[in-house]
PDB file of N, CA and C in Angstrom:
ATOM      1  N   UNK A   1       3.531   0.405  -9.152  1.00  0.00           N
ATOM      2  CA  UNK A   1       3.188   1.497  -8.270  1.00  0.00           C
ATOM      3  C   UNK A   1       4.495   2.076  -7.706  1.00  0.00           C
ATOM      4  N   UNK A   2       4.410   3.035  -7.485  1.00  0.00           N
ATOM      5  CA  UNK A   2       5.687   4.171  -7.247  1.00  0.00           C
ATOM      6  C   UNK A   2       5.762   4.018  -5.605  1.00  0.00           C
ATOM      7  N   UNK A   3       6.975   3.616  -5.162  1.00  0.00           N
ATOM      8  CA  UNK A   3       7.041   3.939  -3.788  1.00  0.00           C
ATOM      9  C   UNK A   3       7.003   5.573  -2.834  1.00  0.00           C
ATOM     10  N   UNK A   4       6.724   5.226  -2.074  1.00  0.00           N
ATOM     11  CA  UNK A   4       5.996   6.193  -1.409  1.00  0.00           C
ATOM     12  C   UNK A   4       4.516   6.925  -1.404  1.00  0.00           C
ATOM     13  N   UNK A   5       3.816   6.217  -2.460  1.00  0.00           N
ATOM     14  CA  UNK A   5       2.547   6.216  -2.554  1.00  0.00           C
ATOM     15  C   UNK A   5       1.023   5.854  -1.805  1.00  0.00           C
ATOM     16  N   UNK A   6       0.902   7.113  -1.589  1.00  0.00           N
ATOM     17  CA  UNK A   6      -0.572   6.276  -0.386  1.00  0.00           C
ATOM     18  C   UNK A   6      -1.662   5.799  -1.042  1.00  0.00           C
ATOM     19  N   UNK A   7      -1.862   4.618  -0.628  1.00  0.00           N
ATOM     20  CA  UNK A   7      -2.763   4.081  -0.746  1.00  0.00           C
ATOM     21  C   UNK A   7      -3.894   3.864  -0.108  1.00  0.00           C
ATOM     22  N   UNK A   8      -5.184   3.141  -0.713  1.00  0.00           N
ATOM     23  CA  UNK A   8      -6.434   2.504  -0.259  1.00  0.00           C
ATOM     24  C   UNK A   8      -6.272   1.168   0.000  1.00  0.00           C
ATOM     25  N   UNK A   9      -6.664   0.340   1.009  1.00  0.00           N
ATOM     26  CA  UNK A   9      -6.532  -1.001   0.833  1.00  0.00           C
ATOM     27  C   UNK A   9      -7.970  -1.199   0.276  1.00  0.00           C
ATOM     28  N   UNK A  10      -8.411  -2.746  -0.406  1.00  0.00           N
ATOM     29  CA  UNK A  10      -9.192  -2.646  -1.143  1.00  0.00           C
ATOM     30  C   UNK A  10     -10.185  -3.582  -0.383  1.00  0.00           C
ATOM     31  N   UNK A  11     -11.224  -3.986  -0.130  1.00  0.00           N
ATOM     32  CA  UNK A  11     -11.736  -5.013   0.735  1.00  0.00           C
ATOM     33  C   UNK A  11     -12.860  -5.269  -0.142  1.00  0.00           C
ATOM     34  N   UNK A  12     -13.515  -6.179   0.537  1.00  0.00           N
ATOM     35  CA  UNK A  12     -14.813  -7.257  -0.324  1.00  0.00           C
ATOM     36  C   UNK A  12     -16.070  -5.943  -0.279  1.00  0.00           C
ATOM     37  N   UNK A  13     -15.770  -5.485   0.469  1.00  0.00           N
ATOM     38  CA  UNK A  13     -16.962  -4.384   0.111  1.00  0.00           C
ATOM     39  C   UNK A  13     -16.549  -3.168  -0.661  1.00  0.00           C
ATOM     40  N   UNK A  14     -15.225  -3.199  -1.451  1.00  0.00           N
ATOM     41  CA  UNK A  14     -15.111  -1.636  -2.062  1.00  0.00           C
ATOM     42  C   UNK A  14     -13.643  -0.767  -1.338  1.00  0.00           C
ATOM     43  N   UNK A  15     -13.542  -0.029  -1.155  1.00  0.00           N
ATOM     44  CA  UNK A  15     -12.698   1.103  -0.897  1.00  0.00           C
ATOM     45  C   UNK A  15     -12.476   0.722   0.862  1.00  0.00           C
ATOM     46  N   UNK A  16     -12.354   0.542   1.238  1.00  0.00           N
ATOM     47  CA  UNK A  16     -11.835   0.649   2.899  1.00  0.00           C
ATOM     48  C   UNK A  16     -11.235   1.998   3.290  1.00  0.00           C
ATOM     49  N   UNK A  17     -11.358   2.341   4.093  1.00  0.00           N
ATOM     50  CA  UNK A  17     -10.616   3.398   4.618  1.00  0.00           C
ATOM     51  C   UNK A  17      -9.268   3.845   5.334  1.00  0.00           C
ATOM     52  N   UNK A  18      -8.574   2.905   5.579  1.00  0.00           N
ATOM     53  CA  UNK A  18      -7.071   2.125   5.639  1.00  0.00           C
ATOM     54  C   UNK A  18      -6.310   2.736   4.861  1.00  0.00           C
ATOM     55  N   UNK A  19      -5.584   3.773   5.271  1.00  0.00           N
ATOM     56  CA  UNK A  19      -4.470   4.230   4.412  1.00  0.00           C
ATOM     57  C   UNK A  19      -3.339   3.493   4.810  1.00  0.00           C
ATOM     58  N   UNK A  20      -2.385   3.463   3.826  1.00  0.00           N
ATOM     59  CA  UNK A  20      -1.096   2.822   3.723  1.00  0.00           C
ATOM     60  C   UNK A  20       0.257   3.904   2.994  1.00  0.00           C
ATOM     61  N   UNK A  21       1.186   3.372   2.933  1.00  0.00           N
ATOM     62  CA  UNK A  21       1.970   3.856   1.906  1.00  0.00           C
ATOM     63  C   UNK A  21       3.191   3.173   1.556  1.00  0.00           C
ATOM     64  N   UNK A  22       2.993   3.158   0.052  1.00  0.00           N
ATOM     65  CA  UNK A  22       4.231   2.219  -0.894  1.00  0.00           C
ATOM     66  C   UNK A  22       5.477   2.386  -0.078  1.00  0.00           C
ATOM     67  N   UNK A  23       5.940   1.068   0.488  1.00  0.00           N
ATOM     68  CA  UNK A  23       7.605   1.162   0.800  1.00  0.00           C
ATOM     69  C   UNK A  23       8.529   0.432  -0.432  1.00  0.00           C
ATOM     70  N   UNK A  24       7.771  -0.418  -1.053  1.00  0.00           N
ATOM     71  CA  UNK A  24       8.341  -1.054  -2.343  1.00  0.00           C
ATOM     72  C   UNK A  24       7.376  -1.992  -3.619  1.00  0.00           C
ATOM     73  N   UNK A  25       8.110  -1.449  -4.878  1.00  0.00           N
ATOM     74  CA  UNK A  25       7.520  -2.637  -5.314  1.00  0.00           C
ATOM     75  C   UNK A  25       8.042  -2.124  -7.030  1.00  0.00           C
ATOM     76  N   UNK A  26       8.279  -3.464  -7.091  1.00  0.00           N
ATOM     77  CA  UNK A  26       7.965  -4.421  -6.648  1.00  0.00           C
ATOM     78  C   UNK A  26       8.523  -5.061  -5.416  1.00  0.00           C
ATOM     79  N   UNK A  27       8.082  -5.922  -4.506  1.00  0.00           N
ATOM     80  CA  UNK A  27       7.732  -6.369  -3.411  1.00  0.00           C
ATOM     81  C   UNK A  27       9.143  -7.637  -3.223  1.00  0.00           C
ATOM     82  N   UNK A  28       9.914  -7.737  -2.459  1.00  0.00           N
ATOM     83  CA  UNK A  28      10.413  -9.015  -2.194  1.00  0.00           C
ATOM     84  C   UNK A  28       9.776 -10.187  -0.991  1.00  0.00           C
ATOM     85  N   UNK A  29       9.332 -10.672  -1.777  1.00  0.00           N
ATOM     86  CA  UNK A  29       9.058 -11.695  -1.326  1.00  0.00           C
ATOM     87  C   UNK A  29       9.213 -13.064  -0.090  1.00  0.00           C
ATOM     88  N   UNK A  30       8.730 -13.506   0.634  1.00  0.00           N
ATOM     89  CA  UNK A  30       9.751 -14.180   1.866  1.00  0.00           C
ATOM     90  C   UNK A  30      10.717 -15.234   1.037  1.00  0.00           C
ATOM     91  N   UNK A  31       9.994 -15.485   0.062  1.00  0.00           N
ATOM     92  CA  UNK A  31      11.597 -16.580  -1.035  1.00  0.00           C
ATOM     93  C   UNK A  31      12.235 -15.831  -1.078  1.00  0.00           C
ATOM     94  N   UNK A  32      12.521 -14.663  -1.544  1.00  0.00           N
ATOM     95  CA  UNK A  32      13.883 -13.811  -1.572  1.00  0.00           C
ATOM     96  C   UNK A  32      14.017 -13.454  -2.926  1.00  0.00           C
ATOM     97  N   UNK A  33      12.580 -13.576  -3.836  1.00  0.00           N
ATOM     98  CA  UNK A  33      12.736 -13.027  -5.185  1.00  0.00           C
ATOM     99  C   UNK A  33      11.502 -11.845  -5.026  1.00  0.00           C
ATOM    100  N   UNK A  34      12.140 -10.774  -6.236  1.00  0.00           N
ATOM    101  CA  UNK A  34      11.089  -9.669  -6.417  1.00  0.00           C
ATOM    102  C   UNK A  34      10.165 -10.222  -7.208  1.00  0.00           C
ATOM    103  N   UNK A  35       8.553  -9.733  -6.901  1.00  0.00           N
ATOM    104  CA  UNK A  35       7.363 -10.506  -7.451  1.00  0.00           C
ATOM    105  C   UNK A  35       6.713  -8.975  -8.183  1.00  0.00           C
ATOM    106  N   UNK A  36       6.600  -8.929  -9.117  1.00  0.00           N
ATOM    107  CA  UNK A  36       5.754  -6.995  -9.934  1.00  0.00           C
ATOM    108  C   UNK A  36       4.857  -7.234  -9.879  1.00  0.00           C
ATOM    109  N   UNK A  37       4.179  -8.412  -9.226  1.00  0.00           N
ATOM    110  CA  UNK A  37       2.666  -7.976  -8.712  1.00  0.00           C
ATOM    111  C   UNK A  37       2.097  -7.981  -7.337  1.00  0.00           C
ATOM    112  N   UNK A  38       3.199  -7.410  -6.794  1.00  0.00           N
ATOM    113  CA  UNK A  38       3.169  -7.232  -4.736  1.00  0.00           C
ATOM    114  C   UNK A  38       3.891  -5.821  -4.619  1.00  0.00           C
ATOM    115  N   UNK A  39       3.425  -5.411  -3.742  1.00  0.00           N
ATOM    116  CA  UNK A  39       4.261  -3.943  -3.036  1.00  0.00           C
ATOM    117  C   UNK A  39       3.914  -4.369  -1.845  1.00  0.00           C
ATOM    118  N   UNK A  40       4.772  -3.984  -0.955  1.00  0.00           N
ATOM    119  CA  UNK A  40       5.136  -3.897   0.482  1.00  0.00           C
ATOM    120  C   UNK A  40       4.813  -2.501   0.925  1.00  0.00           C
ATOM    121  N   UNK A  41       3.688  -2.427   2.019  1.00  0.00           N
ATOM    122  CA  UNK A  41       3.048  -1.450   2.550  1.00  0.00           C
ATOM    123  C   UNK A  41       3.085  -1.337   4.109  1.00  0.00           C
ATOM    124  N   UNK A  42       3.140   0.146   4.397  1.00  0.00           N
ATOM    125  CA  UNK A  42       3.388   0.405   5.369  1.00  0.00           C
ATOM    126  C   UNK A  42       2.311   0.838   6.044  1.00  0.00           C
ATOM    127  N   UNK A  43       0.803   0.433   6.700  1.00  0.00           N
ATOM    128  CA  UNK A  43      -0.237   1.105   7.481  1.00  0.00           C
ATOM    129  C   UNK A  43      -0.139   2.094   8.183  1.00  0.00           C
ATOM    130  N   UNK A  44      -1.154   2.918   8.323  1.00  0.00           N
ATOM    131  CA  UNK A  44      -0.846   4.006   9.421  1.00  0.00           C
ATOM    132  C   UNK A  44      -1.259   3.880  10.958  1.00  0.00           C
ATOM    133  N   UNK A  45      -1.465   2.851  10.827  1.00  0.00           N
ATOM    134  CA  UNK A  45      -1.332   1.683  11.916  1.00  0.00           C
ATOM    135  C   UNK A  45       0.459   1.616  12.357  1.00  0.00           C
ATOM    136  N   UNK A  46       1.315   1.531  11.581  1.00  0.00           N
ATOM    137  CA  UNK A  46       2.374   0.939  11.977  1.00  0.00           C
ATOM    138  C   UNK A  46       2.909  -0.764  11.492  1.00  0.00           C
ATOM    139  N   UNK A  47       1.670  -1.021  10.880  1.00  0.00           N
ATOM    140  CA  UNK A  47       1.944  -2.146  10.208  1.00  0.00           C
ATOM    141  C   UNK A  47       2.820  -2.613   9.159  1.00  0.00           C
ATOM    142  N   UNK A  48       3.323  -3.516   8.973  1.00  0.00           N
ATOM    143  CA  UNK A  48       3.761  -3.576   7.515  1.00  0.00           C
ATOM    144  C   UNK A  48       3.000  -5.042   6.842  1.00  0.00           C
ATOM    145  N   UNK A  49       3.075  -5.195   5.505  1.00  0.00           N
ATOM    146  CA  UNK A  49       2.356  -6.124   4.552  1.00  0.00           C
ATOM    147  C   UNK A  49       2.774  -6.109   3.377  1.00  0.00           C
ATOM    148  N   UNK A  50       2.077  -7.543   3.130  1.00  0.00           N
ATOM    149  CA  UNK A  50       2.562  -7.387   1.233  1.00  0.00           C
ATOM    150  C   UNK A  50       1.224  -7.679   1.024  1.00  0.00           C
ATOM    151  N   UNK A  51       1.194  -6.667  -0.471  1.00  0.00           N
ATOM    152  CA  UNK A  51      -0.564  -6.983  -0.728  1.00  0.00           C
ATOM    153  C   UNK A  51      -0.126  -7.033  -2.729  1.00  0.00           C
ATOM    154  N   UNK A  52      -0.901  -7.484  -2.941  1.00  0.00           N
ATOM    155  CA  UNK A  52      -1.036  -7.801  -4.427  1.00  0.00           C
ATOM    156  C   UNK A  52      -1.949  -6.540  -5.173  1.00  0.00           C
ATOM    157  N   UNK A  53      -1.186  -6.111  -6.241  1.00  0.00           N
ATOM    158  CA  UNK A  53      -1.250  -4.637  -6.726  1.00  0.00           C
ATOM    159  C   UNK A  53      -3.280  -4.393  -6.979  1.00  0.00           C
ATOM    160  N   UNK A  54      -3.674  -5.945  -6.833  1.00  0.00           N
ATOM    161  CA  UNK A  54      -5.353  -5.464  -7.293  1.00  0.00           C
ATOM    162  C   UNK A  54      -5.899  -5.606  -5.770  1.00  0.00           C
ATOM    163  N   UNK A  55      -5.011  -5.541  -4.710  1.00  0.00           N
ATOM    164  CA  UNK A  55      -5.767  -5.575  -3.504  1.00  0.00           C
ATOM    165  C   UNK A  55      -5.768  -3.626  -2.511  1.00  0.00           C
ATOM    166  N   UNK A  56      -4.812  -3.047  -3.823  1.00  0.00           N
ATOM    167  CA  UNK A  56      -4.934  -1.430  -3.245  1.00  0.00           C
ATOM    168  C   UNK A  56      -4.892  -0.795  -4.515  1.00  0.00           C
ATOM    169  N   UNK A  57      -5.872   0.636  -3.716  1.00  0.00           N
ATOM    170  CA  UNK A  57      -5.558   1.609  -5.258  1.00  0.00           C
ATOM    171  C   UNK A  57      -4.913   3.066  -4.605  1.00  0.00           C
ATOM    172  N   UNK A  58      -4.424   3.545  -5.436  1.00  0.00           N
ATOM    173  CA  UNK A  58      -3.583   4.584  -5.138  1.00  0.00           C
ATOM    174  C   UNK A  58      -4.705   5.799  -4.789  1.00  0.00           C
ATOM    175  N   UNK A  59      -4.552   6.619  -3.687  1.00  0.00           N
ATOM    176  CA  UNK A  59      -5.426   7.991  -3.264  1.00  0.00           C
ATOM    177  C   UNK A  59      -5.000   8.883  -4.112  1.00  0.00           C
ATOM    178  N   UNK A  60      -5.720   9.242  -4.874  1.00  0.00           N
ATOM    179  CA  UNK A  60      -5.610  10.253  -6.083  1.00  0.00           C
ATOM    180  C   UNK A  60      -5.242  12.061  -5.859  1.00  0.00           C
ATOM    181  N   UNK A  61      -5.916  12.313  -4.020  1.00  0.00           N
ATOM    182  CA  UNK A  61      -5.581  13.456  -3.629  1.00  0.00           C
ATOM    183  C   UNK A  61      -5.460  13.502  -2.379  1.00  0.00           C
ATOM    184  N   UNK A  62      -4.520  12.770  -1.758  1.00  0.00           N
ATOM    185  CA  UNK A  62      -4.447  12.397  -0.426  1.00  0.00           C
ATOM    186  C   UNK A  62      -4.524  14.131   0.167  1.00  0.00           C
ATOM    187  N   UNK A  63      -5.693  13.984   1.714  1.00  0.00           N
ATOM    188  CA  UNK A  63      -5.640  15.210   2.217  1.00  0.00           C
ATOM    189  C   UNK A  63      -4.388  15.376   3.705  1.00  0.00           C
ATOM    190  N   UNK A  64      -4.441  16.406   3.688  1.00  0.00           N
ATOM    191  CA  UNK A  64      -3.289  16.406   4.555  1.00  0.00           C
ATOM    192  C   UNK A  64      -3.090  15.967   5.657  1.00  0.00           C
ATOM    193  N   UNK A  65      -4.372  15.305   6.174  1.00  0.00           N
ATOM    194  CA  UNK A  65      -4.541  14.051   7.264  1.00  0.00           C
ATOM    195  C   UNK A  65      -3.824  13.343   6.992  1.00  0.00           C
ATOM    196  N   UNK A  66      -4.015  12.660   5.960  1.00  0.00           N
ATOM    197  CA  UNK A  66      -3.384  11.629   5.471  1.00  0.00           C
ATOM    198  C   UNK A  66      -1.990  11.673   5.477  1.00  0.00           C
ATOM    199  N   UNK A  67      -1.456  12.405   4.420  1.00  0.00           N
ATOM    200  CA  UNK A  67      -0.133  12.850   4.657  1.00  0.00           C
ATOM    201  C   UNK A  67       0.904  12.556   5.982  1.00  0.00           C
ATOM    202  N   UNK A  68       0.245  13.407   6.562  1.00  0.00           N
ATOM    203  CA  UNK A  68       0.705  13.730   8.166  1.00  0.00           C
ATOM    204  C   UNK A  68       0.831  12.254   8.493  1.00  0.00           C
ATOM    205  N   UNK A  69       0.011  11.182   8.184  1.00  0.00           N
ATOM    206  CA  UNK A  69      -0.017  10.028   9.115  1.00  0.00           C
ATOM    207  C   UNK A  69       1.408   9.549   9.203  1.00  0.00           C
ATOM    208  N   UNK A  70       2.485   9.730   7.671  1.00  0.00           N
ATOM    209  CA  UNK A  70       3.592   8.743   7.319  1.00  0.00           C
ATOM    210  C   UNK A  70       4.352  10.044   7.323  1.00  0.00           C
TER     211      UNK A  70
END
């Protein structure tokens, strides 16, 4: 996944509504090695995380809400 990319986080029920956006990835890891199946995400919360590439999917037409958040 391409950094700077907004994302969906993905939850047990489907699509969540949780936007994010790619700060990296592949992802470094707290060992201190890069892992190509983690990206490091930034919430529009203010959060940051590492999530595993089948736990988000990329927003295909982010609206300009979205945008604006990051």
């Amino acid at each position: 996944m391409i950094p700077g990319t907004l994302i969906y986080w993905l939850g047990a029920t489907g699509v969540d509504a949780t936007v994010g956006k790619v700060i990296a990835c592949p992802a470094i890891d707290p060992d201190g090695f890069a892992h190509h199946g983690l990206a490091e995400v930034r919430w529009a919360d203010g959060e940051f995380d590492l999530c595993t590439l089948d736990e988000i999917e990329e927003i295909p037409a982010p609206t300009p809400e979205q945008v604006a958040q990051f």
